[in-house]
N, C-alpha and C. Protein backbone atom coordinates (compact mmCIF):
# COMPACT_ATOMS: atom_id res chain seq x y z
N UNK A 1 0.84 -1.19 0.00
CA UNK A 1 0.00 0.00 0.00
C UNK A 1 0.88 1.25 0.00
N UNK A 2 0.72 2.28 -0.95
CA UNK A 2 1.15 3.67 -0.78
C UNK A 2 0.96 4.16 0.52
N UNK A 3 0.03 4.15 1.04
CA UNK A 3 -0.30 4.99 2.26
C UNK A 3 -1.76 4.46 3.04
N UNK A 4 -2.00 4.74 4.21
CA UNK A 4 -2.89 4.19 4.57
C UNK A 4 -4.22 4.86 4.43
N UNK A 5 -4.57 6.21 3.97
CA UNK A 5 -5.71 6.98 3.67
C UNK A 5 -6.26 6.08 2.66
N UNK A 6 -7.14 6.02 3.62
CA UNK A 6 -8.95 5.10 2.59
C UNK A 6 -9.03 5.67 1.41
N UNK A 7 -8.88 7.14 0.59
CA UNK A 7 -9.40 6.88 -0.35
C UNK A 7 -8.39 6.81 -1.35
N UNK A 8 -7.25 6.36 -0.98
CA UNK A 8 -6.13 5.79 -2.29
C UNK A 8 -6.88 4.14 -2.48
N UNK A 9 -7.46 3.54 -1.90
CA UNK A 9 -7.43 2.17 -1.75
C UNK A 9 -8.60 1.75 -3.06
N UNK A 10 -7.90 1.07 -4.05
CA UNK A 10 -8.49 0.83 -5.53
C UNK A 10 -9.14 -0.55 -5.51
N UNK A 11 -9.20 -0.93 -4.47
CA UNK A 11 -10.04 -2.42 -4.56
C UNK A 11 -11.25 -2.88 -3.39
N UNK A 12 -11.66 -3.42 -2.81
CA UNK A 12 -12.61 -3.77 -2.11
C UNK A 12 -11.80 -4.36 -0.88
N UNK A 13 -10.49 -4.88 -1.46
CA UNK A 13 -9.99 -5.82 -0.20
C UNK A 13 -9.38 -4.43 0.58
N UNK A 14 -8.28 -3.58 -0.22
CA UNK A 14 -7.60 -2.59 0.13
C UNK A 14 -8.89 -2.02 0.88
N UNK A 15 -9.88 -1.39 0.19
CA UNK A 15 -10.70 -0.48 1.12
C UNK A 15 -11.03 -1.06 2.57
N UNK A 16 -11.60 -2.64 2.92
CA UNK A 16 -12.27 -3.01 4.01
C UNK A 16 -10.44 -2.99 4.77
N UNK A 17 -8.93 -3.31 4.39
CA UNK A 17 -8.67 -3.78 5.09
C UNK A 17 -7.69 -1.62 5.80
N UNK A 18 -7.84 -1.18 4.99
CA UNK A 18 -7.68 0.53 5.48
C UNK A 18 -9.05 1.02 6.46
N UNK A 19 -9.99 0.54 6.34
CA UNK A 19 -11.24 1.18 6.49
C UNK A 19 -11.21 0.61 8.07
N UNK A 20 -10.58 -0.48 8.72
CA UNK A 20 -10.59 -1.00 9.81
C UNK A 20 -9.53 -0.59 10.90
N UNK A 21 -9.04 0.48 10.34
CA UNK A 21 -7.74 1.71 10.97
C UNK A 21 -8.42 2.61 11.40
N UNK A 22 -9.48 2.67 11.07
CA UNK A 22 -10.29 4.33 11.36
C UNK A 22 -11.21 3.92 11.61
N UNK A 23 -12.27 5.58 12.07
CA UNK A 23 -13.24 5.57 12.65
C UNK A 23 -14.21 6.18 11.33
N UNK A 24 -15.42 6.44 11.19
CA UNK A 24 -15.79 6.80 10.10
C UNK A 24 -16.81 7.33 10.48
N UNK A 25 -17.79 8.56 9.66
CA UNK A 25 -18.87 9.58 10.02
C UNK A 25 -19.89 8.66 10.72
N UNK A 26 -20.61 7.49 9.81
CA UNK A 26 -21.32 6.30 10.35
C UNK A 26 -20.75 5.02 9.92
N UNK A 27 -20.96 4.20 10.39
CA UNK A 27 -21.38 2.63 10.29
C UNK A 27 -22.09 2.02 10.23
N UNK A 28 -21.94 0.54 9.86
CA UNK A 28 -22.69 -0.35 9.37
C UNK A 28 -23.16 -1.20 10.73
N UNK A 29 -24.52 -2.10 11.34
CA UNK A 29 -24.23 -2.14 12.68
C UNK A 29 -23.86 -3.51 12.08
N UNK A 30 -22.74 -4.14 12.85
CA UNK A 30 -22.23 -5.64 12.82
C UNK A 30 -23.48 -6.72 13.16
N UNK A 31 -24.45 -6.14 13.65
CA UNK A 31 -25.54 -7.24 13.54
C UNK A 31 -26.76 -7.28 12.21
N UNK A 32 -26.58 -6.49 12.06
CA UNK A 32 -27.56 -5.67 10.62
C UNK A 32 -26.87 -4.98 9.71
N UNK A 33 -26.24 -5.16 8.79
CA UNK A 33 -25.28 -5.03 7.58
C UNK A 33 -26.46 -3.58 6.98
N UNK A 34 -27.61 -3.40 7.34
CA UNK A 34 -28.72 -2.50 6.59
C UNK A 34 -28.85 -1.50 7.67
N UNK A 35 -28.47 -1.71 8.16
CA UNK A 35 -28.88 -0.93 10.03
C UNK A 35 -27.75 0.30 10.02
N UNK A 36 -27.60 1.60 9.80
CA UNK A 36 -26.31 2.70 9.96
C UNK A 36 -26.83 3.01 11.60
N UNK A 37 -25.31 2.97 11.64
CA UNK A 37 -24.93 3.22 13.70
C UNK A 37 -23.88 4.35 13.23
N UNK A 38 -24.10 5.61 14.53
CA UNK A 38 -23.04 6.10 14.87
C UNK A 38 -22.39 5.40 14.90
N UNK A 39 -20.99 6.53 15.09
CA UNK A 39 -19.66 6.62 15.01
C UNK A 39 -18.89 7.68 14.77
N UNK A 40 -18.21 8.57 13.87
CA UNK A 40 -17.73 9.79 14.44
C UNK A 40 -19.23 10.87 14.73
N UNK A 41 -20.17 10.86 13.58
CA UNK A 41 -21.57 11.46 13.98
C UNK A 41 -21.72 11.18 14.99
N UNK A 42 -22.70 11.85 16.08
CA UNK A 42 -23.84 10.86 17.28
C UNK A 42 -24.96 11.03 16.70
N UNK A 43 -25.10 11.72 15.81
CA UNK A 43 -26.51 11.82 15.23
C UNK A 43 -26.83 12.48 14.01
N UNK A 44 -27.78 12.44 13.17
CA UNK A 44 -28.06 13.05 11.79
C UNK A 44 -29.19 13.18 11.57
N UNK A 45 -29.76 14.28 10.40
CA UNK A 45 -31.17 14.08 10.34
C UNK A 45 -31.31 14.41 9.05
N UNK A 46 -31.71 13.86 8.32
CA UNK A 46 -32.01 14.02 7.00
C UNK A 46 -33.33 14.65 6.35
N UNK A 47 -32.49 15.71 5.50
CA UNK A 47 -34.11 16.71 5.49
C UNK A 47 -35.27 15.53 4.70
N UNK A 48 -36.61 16.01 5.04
CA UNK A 48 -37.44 15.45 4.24
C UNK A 48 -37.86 15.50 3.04
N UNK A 49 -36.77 16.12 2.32
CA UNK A 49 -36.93 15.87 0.63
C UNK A 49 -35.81 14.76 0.10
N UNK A 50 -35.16 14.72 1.15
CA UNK A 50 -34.04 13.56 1.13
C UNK A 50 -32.94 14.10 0.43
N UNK A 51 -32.59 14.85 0.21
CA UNK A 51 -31.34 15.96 -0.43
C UNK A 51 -30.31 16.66 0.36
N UNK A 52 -30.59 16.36 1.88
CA UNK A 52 -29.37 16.73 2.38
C UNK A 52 -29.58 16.31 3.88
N UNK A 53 -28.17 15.68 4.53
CA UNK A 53 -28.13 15.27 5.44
C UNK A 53 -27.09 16.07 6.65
N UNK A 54 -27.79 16.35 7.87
CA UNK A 54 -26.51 17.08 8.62
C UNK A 54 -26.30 16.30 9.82
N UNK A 55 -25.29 15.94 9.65
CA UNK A 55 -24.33 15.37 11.10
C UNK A 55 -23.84 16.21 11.99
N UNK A 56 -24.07 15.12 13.48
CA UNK A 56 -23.71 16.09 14.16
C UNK A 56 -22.42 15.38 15.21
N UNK A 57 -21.24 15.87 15.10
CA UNK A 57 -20.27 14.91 15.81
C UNK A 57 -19.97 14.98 17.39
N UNK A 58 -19.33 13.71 17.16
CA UNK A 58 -19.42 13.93 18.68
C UNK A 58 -18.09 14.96 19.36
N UNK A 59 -18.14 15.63 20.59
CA UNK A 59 -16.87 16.44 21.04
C UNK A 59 -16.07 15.56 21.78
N UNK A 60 -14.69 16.23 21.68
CA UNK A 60 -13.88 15.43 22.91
C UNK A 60 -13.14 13.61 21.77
N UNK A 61 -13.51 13.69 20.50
CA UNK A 61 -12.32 13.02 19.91
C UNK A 61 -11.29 13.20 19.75
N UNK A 62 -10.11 12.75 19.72
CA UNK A 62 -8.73 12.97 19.36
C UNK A 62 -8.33 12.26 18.33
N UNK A 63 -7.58 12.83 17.58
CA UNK A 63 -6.62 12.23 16.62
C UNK A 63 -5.32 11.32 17.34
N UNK A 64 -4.57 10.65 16.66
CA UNK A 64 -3.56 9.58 17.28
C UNK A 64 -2.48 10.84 17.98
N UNK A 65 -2.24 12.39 17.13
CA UNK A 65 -1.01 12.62 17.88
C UNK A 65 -2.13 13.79 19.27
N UNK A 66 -3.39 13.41 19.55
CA UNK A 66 -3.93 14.22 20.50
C UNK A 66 -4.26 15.81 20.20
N UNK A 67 -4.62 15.93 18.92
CA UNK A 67 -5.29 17.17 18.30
C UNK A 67 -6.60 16.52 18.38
N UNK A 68 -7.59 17.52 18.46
CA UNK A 68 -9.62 17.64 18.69
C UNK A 68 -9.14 17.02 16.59
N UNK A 69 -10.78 15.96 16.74
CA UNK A 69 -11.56 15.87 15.55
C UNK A 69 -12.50 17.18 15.43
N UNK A 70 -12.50 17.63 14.51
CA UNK A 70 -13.50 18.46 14.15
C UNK A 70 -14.11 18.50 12.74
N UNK A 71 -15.25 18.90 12.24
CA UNK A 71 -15.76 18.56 11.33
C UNK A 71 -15.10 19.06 9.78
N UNK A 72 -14.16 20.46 10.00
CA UNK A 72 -13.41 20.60 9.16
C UNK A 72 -12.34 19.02 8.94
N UNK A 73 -12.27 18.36 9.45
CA UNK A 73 -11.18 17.29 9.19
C UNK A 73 -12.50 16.54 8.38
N UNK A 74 -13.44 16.09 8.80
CA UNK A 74 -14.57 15.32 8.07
C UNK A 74 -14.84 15.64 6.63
N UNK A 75 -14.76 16.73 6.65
CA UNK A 75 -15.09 17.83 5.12
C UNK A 75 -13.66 17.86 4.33
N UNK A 76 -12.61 18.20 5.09
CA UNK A 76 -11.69 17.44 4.15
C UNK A 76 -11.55 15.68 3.42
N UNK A 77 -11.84 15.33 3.95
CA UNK A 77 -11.96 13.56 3.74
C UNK A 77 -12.80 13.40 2.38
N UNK A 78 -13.95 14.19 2.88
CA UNK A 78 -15.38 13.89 1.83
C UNK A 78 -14.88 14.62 0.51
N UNK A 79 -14.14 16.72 0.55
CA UNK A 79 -13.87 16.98 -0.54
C UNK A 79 -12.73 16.61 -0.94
N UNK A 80 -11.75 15.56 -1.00
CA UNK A 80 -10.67 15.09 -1.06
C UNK A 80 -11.70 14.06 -2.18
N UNK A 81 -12.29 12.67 -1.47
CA UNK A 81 -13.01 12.05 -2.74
C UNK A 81 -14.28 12.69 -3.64
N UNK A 82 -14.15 13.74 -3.33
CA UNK A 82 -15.35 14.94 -3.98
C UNK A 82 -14.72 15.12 -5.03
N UNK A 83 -13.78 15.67 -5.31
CA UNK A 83 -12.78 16.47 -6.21
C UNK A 83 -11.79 15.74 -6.81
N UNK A 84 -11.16 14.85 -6.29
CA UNK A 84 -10.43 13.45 -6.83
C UNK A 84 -8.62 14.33 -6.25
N UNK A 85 -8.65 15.16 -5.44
CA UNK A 85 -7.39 15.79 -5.72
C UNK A 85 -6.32 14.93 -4.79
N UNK A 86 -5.47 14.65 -5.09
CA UNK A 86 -4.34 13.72 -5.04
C UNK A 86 -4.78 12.06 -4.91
N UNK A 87 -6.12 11.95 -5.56
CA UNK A 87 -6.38 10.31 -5.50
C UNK A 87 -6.05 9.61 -6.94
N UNK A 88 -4.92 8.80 -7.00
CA UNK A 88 -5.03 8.83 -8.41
C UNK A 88 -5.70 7.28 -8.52
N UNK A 89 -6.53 5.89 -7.39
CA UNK A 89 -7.27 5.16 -7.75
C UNK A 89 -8.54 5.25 -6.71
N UNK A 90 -9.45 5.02 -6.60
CA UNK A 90 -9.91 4.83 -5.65
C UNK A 90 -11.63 4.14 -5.75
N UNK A 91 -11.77 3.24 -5.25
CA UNK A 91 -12.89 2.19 -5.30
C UNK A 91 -14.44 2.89 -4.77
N UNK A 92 -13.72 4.15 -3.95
CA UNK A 92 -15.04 5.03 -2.81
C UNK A 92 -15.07 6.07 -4.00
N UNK A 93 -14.50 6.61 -5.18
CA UNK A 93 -14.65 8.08 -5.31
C UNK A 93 -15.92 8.26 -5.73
N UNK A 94 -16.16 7.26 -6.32
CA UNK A 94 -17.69 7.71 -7.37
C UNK A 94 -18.87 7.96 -6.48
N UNK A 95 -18.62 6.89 -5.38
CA UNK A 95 -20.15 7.17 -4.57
C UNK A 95 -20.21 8.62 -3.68
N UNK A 96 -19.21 9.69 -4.01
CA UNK A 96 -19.21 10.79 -3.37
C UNK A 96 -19.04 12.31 -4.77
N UNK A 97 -19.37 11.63 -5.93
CA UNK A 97 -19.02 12.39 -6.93
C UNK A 97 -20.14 13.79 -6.84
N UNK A 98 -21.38 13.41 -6.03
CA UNK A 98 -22.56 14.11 -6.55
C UNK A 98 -22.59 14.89 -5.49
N UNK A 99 -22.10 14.74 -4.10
CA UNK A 99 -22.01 15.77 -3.26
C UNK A 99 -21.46 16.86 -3.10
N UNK A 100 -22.15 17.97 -2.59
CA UNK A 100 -22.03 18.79 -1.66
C UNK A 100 -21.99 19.19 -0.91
N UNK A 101 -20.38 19.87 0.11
CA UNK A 101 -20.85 20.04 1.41
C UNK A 101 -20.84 21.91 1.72
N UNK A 102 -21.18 21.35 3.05
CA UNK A 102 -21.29 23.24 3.64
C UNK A 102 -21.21 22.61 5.13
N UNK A 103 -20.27 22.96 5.78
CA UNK A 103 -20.07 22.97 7.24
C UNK A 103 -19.96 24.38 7.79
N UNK A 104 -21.40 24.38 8.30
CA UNK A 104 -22.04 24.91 9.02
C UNK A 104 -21.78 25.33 10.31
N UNK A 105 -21.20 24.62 11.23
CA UNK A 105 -20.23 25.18 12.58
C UNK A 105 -19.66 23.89 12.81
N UNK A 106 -18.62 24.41 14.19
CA UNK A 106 -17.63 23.43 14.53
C UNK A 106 -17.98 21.86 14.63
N UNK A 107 -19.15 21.47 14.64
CA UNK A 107 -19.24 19.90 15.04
C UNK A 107 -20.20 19.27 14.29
N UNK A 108 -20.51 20.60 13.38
CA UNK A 108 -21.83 19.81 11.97
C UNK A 108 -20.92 20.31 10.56
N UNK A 109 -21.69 18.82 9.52
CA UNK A 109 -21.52 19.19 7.93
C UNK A 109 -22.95 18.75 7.61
């Protein structure tokens, strides 16, 4: 592997076996593969035209060297496979091609 950021990872194996290093906006629940569980979100609500979703994260995460998660780090991640900029394969980009974000304050996108 080049590097361990999820969205260099050009295959299905690469993605699940990067994707198990990190924490991610939501999850899948391990008992219900259909079921999304928090995880960096605690919560979301999706407007009722179904066109846009806002998360809301949780406070008090850290990164490995002990810097705050904040949602600017989330919004980088997403416009990183938004925009394709320094991904030159990646198995996740397409399912994020159509979004848009707007982060809205420190702990929502």
């Amino acid at each position: 592997m080049e590097h361990a950021n999820s969205w260099g990872a050009s295959t299905g194996a690469a993605t699940r076996l990067r994707s198990a290093t990190m924490n991610h906006i939501v999850n899948t629940s391990p008992y219900d593969n259909t079921a999304i569980i928090p995880d960096l979100a605690k919560s979301w609500d999706q407007a009722e035209d179904g066109t846009s979703i806002t998360f809301n994260f949780h406070e008090g995460v850290k990164w490995h060297n002990g810097e705050d998660f904040t949602c600017k780090d989330a919004r980088f991640t997403l416009e990183t496979w938004i925009t394709g900029n320094g991904i030159t394969a990646s198995a996740q980009k397409a399912n994020f091609s159509f979004i848009d974000l707007d982060a809205t304050e420190c702990w929502m996108i």
